[in-house]
PDB file of N, CA and C in Angstrom:
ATOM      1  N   UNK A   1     100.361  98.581  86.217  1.00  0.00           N
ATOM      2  CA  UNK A   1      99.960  99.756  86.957  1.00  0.00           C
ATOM      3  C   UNK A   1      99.943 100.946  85.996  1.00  0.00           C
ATOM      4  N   UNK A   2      98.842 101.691  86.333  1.00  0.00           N
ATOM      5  CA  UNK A   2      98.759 103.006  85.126  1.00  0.00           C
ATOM      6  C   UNK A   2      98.632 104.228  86.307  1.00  0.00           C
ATOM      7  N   UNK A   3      99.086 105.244  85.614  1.00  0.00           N
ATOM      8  CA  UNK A   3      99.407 106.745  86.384  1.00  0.00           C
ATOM      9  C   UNK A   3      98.867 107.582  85.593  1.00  0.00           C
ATOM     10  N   UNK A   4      98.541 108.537  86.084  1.00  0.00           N
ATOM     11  CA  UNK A   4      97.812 109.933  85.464  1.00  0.00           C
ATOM     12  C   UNK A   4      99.244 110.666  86.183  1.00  0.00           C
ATOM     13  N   UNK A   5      99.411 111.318  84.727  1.00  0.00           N
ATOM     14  CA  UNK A   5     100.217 111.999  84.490  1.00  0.00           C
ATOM     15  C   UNK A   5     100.172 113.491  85.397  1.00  0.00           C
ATOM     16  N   UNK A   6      99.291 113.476  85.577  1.00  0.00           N
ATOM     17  CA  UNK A   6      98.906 114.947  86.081  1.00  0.00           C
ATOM     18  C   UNK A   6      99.003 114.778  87.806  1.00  0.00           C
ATOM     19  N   UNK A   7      98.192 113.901  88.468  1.00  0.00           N
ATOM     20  CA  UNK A   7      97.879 113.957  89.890  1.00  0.00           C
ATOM     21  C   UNK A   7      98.457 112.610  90.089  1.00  0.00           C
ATOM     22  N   UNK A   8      99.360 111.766  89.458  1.00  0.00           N
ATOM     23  CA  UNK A   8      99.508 110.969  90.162  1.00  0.00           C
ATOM     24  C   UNK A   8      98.729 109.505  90.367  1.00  0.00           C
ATOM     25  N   UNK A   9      97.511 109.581  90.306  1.00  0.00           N
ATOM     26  CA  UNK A   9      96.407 108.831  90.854  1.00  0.00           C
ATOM     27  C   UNK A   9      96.659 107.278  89.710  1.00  0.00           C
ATOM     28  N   UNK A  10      96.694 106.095  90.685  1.00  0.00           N
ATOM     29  CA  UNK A  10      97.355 104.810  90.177  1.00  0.00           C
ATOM     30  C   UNK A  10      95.987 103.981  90.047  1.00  0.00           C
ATOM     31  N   UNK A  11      95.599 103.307  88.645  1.00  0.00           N
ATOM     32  CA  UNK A  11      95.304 102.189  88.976  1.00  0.00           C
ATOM     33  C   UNK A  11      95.657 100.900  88.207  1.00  0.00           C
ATOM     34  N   UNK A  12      95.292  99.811  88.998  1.00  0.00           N
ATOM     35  CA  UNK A  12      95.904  98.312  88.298  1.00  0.00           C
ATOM     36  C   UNK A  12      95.733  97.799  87.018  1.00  0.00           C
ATOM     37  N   UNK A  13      94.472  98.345  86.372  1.00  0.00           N
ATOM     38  CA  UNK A  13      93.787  97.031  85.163  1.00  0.00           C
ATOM     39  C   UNK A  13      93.747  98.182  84.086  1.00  0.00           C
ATOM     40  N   UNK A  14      93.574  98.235  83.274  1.00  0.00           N
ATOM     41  CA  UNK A  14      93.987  98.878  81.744  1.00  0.00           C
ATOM     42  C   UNK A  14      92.208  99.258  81.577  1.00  0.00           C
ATOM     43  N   UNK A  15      91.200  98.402  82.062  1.00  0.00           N
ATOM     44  CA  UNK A  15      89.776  98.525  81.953  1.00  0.00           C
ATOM     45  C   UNK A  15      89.439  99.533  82.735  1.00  0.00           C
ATOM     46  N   UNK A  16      90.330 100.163  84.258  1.00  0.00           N
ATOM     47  CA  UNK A  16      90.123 101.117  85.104  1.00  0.00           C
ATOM     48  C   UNK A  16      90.350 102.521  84.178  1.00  0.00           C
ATOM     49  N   UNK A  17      90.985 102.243  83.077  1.00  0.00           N
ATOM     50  CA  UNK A  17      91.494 103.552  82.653  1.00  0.00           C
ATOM     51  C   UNK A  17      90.033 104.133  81.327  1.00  0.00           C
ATOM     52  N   UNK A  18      88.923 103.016  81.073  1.00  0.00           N
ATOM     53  CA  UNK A  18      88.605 103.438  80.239  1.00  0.00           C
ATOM     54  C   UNK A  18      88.261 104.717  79.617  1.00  0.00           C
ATOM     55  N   UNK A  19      88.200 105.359  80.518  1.00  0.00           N
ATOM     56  CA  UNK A  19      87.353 107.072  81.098  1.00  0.00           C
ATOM     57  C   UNK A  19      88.449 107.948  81.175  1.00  0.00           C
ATOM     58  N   UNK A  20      89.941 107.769  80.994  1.00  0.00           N
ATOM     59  CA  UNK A  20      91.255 108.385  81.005  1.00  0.00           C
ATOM     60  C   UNK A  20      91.110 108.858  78.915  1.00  0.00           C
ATOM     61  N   UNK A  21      91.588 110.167  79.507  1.00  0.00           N
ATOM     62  CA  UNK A  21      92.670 110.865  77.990  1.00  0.00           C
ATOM     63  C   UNK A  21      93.383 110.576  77.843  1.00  0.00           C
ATOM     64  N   UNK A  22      94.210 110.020  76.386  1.00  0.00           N
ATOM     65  CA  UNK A  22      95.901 109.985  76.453  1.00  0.00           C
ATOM     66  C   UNK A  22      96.165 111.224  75.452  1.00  0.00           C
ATOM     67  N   UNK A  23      97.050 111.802  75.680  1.00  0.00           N
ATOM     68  CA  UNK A  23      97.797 112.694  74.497  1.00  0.00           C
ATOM     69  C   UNK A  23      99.489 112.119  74.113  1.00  0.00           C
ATOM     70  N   UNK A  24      99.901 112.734  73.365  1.00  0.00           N
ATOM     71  CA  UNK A  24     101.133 112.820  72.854  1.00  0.00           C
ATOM     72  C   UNK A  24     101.752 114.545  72.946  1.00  0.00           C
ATOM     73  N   UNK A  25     102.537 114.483  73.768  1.00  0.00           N
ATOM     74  CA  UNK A  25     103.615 115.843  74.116  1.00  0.00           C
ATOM     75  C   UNK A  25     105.043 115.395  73.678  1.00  0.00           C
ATOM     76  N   UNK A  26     105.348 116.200  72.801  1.00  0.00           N
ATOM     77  CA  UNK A  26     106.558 116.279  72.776  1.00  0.00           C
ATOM     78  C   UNK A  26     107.067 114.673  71.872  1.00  0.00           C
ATOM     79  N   UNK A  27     106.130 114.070  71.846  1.00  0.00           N
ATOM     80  CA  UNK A  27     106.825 112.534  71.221  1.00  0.00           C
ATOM     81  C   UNK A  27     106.474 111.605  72.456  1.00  0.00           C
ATOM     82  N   UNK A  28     105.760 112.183  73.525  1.00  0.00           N
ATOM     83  CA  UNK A  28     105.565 111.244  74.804  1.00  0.00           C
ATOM     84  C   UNK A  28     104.545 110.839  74.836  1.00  0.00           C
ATOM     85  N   UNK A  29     103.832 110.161  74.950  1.00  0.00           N
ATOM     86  CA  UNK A  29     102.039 109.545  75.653  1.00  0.00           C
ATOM     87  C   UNK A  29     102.134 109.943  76.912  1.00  0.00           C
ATOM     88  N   UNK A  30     101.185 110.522  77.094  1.00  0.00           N
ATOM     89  CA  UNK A  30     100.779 110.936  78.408  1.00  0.00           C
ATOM     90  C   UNK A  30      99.279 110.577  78.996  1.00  0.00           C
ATOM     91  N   UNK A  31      99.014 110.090  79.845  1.00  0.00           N
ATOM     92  CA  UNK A  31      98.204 109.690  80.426  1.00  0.00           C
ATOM     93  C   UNK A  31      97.075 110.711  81.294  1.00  0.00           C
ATOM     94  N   UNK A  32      96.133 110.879  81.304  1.00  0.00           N
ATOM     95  CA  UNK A  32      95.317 111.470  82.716  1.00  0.00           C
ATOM     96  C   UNK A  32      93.750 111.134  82.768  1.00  0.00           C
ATOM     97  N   UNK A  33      93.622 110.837  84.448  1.00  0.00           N
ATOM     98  CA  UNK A  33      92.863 110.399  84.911  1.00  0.00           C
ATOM     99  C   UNK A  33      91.402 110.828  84.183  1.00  0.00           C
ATOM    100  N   UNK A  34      90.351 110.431  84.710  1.00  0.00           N
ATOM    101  CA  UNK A  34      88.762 111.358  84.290  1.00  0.00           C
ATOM    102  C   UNK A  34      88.521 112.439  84.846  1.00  0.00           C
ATOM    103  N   UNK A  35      89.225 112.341  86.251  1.00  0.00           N
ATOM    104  CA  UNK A  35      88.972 113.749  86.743  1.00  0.00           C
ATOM    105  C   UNK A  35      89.929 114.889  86.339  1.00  0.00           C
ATOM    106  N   UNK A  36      91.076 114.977  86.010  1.00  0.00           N
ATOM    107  CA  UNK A  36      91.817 115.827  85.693  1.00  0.00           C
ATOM    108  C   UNK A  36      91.341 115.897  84.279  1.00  0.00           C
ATOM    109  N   UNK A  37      91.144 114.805  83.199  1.00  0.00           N
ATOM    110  CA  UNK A  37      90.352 114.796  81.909  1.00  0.00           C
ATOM    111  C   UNK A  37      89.477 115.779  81.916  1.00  0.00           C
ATOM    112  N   UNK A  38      88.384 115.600  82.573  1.00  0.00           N
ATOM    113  CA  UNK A  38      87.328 116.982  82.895  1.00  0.00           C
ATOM    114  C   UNK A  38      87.823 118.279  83.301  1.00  0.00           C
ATOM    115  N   UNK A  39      88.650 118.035  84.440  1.00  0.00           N
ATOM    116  CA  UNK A  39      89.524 119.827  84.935  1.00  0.00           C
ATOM    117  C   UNK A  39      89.397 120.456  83.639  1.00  0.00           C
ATOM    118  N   UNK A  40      90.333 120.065  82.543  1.00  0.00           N
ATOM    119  CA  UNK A  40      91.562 120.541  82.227  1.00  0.00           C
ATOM    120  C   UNK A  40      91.025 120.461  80.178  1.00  0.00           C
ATOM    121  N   UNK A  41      89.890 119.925  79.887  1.00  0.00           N
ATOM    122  CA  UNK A  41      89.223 119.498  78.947  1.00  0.00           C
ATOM    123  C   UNK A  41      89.546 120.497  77.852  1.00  0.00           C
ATOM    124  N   UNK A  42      89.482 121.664  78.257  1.00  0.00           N
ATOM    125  CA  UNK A  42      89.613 123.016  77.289  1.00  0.00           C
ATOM    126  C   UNK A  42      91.079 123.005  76.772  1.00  0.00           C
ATOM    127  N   UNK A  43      92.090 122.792  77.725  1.00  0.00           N
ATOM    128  CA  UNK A  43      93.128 122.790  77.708  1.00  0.00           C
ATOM    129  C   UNK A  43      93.679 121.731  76.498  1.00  0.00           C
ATOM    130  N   UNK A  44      92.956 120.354  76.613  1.00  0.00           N
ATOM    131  CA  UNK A  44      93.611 119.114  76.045  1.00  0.00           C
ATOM    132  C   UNK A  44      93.146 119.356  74.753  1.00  0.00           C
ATOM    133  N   UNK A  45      92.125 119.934  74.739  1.00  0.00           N
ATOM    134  CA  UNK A  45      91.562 119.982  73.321  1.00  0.00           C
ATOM    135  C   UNK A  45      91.809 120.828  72.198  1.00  0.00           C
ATOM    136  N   UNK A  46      92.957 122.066  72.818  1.00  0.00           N
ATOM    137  CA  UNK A  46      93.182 123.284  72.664  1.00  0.00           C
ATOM    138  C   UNK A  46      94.944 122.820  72.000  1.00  0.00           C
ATOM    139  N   UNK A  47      95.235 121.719  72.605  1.00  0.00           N
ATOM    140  CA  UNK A  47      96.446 120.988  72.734  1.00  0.00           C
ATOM    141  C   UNK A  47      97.117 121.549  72.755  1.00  0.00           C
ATOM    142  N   UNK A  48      97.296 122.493  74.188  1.00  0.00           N
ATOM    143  CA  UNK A  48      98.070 122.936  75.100  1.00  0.00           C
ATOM    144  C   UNK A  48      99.046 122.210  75.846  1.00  0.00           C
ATOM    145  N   UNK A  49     100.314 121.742  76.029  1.00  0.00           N
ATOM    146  CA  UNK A  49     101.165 121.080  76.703  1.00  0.00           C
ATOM    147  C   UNK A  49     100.207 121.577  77.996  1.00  0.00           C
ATOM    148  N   UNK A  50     100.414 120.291  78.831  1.00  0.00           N
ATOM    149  CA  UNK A  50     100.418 120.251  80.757  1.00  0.00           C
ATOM    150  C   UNK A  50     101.089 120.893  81.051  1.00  0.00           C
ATOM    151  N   UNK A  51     102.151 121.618  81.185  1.00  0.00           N
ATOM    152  CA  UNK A  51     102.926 122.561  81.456  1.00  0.00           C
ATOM    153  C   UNK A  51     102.031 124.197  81.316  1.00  0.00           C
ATOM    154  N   UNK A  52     101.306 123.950  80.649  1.00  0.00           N
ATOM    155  CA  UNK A  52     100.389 125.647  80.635  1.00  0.00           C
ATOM    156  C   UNK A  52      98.925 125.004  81.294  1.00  0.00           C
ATOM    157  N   UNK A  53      98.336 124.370  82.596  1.00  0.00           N
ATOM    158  CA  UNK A  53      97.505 124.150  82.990  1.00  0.00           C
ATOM    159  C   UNK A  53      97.746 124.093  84.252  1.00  0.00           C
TER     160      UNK A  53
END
């Protein structure tokens, strides 16, 4: 099972995630969905911790 870090949103197969961002915060992998990927795009790229979004 995979989670987006951001909203929560679960799915089963590792192939569902192809369209997911991962980052590294802090020493962590973090996961998020395509849609929060898109929200938040400026942000991830800016590599802004989730905590300022």
């Amino acid at each position: 099972m995979f989670t987006c870090d951001n909203c929560g949103r679960q799915v089963e197969t590792e192939g569902e995630t192809l369209t997911w961002t991962t980052s590294v915060e802090n020493g962590r992998r973090r996961n998020y969905c395509d849609a929060c990927s898109r929200t938040h795009l400026r942000s991830i790229e800016g590599k802004l911790d989730s905590e300022w979004w």
